[in-house]
Protein backbone atom coordinates (compact mmCIF):
# COMPACT_ATOMS: atom_id res chain seq x y z
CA UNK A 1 2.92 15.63 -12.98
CA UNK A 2 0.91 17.53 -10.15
CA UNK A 3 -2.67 17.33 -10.58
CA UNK A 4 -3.70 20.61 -9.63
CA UNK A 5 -7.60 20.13 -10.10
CA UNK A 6 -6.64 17.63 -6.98
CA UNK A 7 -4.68 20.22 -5.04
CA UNK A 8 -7.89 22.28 -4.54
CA UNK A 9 -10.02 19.24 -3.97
CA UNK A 10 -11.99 20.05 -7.62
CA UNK A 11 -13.10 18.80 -11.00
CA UNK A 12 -11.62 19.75 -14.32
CA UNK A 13 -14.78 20.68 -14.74
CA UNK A 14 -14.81 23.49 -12.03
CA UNK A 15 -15.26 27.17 -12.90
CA UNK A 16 -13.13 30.65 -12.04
CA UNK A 17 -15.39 31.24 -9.16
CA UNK A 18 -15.29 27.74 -7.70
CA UNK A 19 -11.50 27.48 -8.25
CA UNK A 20 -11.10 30.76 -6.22
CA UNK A 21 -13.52 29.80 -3.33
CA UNK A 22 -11.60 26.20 -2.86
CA UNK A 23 -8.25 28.20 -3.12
CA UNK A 24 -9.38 30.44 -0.20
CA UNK A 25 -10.53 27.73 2.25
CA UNK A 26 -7.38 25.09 1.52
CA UNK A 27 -5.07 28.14 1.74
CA UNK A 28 -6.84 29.26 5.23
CA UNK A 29 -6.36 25.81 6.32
CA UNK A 30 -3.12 24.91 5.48
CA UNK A 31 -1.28 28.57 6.15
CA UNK A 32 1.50 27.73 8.07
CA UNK A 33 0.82 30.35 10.58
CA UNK A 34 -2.45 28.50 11.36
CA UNK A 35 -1.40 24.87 10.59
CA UNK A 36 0.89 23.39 12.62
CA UNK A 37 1.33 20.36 10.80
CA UNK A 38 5.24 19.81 9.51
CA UNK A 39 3.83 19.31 5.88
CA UNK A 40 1.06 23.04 6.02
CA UNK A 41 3.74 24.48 4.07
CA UNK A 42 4.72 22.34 1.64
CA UNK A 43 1.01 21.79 1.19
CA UNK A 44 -0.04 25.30 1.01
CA UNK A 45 2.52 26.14 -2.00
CA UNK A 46 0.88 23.49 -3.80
CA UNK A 47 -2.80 25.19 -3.48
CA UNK A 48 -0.93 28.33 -4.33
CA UNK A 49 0.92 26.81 -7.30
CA UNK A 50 -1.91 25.14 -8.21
CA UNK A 51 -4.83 28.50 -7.80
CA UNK A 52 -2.09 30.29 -9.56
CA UNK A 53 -2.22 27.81 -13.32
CA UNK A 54 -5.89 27.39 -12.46
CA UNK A 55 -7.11 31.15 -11.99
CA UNK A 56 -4.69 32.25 -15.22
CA UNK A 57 -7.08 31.18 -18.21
CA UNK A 58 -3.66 31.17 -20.80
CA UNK A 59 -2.07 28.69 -18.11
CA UNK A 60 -5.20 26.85 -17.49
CA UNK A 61 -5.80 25.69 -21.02
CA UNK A 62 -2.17 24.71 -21.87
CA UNK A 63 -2.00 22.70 -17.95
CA UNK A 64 -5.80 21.22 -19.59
CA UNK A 65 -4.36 19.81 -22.88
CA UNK A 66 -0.99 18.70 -21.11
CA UNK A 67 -3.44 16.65 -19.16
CA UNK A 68 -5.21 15.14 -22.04
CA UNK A 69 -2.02 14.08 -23.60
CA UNK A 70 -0.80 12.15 -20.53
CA UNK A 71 -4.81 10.95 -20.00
CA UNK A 72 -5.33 11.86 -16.36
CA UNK A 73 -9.10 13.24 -16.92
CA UNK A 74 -10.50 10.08 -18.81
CA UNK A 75 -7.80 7.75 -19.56
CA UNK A 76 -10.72 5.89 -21.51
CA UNK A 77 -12.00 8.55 -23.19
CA UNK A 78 -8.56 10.57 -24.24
CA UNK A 79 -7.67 7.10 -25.47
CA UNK A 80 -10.44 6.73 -27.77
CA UNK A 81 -10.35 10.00 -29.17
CA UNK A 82 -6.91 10.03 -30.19
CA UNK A 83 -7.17 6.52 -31.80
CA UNK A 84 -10.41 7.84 -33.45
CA UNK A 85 -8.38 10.52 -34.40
CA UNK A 86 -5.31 8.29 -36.06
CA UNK A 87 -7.42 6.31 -37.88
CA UNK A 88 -9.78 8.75 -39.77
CA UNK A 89 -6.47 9.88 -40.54
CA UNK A 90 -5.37 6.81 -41.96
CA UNK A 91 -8.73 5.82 -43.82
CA UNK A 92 -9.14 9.50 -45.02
CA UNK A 93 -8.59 9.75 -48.84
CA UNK A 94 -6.18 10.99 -50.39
């Protein structure tokens, strides 16, 4: 799975305006018509891929809770939740 959040150099934590300011700088320094490293391109349509999920608040928030189930924020803290989660479910009564 591409981490996106890592593609702009940001947090998950990061907001609409900080999203589109790191899109801007990446995507002026890795156009290929200014970068003429083999990889610019390759590397710019993953800031572009990735601004475009981030800046779309419907694709955000599904990419968000696609990374909670595979635990790439806080493998520790994902974890915990959903086995908090399973087992209130278990010990609930019925």
């Amino acid at each position: 799975m591409t981490d996106h959040y890592n593609a702009l150099g940001l947090s998950s934590a990061a907001t609409l305006a900080d999203i589109k300011k790191a899109f801007r700088q990446k995507a002026s320094a890795l156009h290929p018509d200014k970068n003429p490293a083999p990889d610019a391109a390759a590397r710019f349509r993953a800031v572009q891929e990735a601004y475009d999920v981030l800046a779309d608040t419907d694709k955000r928030q599904a990419y968000d809770d696609n990374r909670r189930r595979n635990l790439l924020d806080s493998p520790p803290e994902t974890a915990r939740e959903i086995w908090t989660q399973y087992f209130d479910a278990l010990m609930a009564p019925r």
